[in-house]
Protein backbone atom coordinates (compact mmCIF):
# COMPACT_ATOMS: atom_id res chain seq x y z
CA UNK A 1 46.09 32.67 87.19
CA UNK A 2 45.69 34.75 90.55
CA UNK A 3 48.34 34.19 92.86
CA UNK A 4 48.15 33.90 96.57
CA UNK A 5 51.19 33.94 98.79
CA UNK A 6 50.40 32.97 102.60
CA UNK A 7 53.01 33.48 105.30
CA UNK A 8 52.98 31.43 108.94
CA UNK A 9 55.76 30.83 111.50
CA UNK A 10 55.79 27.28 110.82
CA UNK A 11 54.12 24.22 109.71
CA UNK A 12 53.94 22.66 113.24
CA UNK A 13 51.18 20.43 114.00
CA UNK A 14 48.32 22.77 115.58
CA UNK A 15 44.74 24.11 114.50
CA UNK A 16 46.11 27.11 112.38
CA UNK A 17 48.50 25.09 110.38
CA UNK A 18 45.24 22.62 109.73
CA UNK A 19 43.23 25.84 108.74
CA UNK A 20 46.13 27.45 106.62
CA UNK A 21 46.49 24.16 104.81
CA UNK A 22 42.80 23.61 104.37
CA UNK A 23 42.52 27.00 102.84
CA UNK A 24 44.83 26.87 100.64
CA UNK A 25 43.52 23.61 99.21
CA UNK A 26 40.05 25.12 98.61
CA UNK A 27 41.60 28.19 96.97
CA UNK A 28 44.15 25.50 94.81
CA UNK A 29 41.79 25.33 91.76
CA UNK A 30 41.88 29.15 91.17
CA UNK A 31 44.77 30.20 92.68
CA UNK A 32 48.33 29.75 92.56
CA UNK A 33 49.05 29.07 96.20
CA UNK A 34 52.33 29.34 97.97
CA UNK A 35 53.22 28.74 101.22
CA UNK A 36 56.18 30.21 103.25
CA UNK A 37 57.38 29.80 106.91
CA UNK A 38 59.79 31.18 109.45
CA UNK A 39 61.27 29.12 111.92
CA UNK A 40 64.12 28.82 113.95
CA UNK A 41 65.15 26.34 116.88
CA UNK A 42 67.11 29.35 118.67
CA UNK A 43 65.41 31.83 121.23
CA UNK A 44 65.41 35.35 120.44
């Protein structure tokens, strides 16, 4: 199986989280989906 390996700065509540999410589960049944984030509570 294909894999597919999506990146975001975190999984928030917000419309690209919802899109991310809802793209990887139509992509689920032929693709091995994963799902990373980078977040951090300090300021740069």
């Amino acid at each position: 199986m294909k894999k597919i390996l999506f990146g975001i700065t975190n999984l928030s509540i917000g419309g690209a989280e919802r899109v991310l999410v809802d793209i990887a589960n139509k992509l689920s049944d032929d693709y091995e989906i994963d799902i990373f984030t980078i977040y951090s509570k300090r300021r740069i």
